[in-house]
N, C-alpha and C. Protein backbone atom coordinates (compact mmCIF):
# COMPACT_ATOMS: atom_id res chain seq x y z
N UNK A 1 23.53 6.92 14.61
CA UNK A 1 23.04 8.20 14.16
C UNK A 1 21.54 8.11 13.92
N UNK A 2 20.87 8.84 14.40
CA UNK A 2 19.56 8.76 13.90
C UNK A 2 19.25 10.37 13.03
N UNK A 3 17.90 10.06 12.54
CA UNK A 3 17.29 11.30 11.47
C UNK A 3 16.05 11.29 12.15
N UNK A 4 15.63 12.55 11.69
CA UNK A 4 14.15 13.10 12.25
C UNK A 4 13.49 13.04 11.07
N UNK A 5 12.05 12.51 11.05
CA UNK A 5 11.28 13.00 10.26
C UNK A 5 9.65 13.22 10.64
N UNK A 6 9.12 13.83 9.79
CA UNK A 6 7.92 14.65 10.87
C UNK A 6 6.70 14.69 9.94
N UNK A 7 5.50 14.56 9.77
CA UNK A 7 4.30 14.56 9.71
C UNK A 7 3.36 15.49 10.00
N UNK A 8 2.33 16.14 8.95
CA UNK A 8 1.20 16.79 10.47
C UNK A 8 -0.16 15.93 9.80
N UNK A 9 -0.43 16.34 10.85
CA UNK A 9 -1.29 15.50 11.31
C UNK A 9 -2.60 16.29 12.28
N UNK A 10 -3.48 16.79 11.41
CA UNK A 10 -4.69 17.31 12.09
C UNK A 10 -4.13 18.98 12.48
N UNK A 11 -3.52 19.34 11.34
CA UNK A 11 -2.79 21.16 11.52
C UNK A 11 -1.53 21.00 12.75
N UNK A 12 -1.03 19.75 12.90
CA UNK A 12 -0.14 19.75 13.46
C UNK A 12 1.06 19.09 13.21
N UNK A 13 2.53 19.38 13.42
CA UNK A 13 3.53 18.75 12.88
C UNK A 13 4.13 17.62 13.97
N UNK A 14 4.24 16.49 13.28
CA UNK A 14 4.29 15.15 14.60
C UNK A 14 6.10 14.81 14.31
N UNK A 15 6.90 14.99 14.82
CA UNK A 15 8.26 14.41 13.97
C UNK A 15 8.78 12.57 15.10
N UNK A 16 9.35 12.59 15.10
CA UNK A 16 9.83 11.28 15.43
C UNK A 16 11.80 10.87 15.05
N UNK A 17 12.61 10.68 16.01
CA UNK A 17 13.73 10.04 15.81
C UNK A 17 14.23 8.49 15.59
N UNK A 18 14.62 8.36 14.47
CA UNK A 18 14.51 6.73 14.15
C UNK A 18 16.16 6.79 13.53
N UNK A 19 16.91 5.38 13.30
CA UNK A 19 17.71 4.97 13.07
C UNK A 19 17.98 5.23 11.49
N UNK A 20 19.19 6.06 11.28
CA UNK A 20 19.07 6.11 9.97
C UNK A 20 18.68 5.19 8.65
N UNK A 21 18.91 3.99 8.86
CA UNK A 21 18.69 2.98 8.33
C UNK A 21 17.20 3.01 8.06
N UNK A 22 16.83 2.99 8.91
CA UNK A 22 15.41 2.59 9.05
C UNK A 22 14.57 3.97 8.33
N UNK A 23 15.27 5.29 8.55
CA UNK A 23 14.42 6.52 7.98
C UNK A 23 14.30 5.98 6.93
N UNK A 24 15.12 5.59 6.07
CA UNK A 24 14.83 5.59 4.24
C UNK A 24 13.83 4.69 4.27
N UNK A 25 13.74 3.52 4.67
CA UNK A 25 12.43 2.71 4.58
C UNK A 25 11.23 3.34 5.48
N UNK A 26 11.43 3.61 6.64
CA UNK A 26 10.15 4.26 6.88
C UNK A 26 10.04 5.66 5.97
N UNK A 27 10.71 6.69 5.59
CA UNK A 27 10.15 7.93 4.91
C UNK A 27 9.52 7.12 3.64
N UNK A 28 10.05 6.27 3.25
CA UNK A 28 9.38 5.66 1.77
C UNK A 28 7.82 4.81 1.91
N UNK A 29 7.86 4.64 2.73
CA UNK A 29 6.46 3.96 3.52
C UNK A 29 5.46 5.24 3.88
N UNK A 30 5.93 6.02 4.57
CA UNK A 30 4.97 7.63 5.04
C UNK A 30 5.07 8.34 3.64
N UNK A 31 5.59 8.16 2.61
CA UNK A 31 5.44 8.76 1.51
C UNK A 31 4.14 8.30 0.61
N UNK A 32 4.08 7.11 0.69
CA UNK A 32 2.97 5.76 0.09
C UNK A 32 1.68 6.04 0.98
N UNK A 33 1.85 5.90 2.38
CA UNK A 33 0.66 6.03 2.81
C UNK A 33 -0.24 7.67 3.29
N UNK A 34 0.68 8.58 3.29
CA UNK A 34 0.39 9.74 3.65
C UNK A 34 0.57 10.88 2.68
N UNK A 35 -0.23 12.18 2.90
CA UNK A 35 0.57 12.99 1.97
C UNK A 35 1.39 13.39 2.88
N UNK A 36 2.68 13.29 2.18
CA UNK A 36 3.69 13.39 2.80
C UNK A 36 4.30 14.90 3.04
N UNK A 37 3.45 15.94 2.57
CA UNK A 37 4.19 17.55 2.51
C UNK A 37 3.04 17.95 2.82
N UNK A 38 1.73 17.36 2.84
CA UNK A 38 0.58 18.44 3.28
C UNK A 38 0.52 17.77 5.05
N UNK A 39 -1.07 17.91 4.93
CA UNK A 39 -1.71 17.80 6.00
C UNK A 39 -2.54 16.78 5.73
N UNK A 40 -2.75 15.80 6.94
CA UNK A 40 -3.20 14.39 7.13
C UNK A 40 -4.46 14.76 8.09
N UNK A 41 -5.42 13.40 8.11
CA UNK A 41 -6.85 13.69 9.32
C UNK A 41 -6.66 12.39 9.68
N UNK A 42 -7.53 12.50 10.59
CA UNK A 42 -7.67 11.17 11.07
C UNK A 42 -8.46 10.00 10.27
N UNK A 43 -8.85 10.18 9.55
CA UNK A 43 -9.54 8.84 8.36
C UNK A 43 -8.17 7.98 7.83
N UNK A 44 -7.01 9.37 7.14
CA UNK A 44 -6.06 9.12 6.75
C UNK A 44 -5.20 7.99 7.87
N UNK A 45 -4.90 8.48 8.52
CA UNK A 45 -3.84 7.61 9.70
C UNK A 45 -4.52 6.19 10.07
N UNK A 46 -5.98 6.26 10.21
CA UNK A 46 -6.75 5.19 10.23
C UNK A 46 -6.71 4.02 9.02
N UNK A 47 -6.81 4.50 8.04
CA UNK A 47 -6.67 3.67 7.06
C UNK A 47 -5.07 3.06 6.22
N UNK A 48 -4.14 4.28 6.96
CA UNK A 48 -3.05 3.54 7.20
C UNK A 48 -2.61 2.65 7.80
N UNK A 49 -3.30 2.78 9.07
CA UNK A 49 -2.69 1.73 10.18
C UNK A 49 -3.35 0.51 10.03
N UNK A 50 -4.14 0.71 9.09
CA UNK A 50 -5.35 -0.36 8.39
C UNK A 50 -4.13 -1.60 7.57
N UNK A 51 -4.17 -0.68 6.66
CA UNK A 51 -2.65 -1.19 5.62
C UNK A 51 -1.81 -1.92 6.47
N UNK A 52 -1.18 -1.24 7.47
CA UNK A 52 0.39 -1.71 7.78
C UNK A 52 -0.29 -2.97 8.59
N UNK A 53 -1.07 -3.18 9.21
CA UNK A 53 -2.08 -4.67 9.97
C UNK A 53 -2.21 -5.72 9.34
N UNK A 54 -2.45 -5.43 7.93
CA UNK A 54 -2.42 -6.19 6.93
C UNK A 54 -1.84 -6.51 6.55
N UNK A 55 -0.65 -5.71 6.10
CA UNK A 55 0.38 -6.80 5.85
C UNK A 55 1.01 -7.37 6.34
N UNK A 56 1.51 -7.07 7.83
CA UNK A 56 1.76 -7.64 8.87
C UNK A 56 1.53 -9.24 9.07
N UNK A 57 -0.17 -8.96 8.89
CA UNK A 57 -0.85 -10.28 9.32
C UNK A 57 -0.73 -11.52 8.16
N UNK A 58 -0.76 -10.71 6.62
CA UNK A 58 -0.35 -11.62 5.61
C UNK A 58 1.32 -11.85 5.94
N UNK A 59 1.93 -11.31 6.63
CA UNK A 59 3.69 -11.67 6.42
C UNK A 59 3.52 -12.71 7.73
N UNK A 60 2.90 -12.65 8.73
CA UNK A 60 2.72 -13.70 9.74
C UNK A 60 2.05 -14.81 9.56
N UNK A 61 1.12 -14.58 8.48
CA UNK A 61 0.24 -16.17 8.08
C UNK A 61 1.73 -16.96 6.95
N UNK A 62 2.55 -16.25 5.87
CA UNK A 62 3.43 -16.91 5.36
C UNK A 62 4.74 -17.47 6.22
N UNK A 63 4.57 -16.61 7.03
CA UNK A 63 5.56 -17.54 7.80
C UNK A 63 5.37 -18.99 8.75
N UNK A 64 3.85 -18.72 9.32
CA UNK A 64 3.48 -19.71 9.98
C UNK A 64 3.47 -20.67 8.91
N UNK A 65 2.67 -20.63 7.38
CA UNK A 65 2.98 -21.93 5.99
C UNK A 65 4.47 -21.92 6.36
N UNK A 66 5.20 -21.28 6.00
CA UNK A 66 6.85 -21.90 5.72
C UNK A 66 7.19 -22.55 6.98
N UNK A 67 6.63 -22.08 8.45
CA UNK A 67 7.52 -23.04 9.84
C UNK A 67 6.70 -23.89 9.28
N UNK A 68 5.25 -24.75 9.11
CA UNK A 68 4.73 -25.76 8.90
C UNK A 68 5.33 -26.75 7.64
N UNK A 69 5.45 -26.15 6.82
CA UNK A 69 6.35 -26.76 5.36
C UNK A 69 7.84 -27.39 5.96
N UNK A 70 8.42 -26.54 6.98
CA UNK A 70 9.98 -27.08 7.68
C UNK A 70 9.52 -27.79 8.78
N UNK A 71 8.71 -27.93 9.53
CA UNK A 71 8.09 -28.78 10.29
C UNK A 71 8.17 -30.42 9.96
N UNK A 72 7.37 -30.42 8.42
CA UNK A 72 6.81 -31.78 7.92
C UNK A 72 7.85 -32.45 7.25
């Protein structure tokens, strides 16, 4: 089953179909980084996608420590 959920984004409404599972964690994530009932610009989406890189890259540097720690 999937859910829709939708965004605007520059006076426009962006929606997207994702796995229900996954809506509740992503709507809770687009809630944190966006306003989530108005209207978004592009600085906004930029400095989100800023965020989600980051942590990304910190969740990929802890994993590379933990394979090195099971490595040794």
């Amino acid at each position: 089953m999937s859910k829709k959920l939708g965004l605007h984004i520059g006076g426009r409404r962006f929606d997207v179909d994702v796995d229900d599972d996954f809506a509740k964690f992503l709507q809770s994530q687009m809630e944190r980084d966006f306003n989530y009932d108005g209207n978004n610009d592009a600085k906004t989406m930029l400095q989100a996608y800023v965020r989600q890189s980051y942590e990304l890259y910190m969740q990929n540097k802890k994993i590379d420590e933990i394979m090195e720690k099971i490595d040794k």
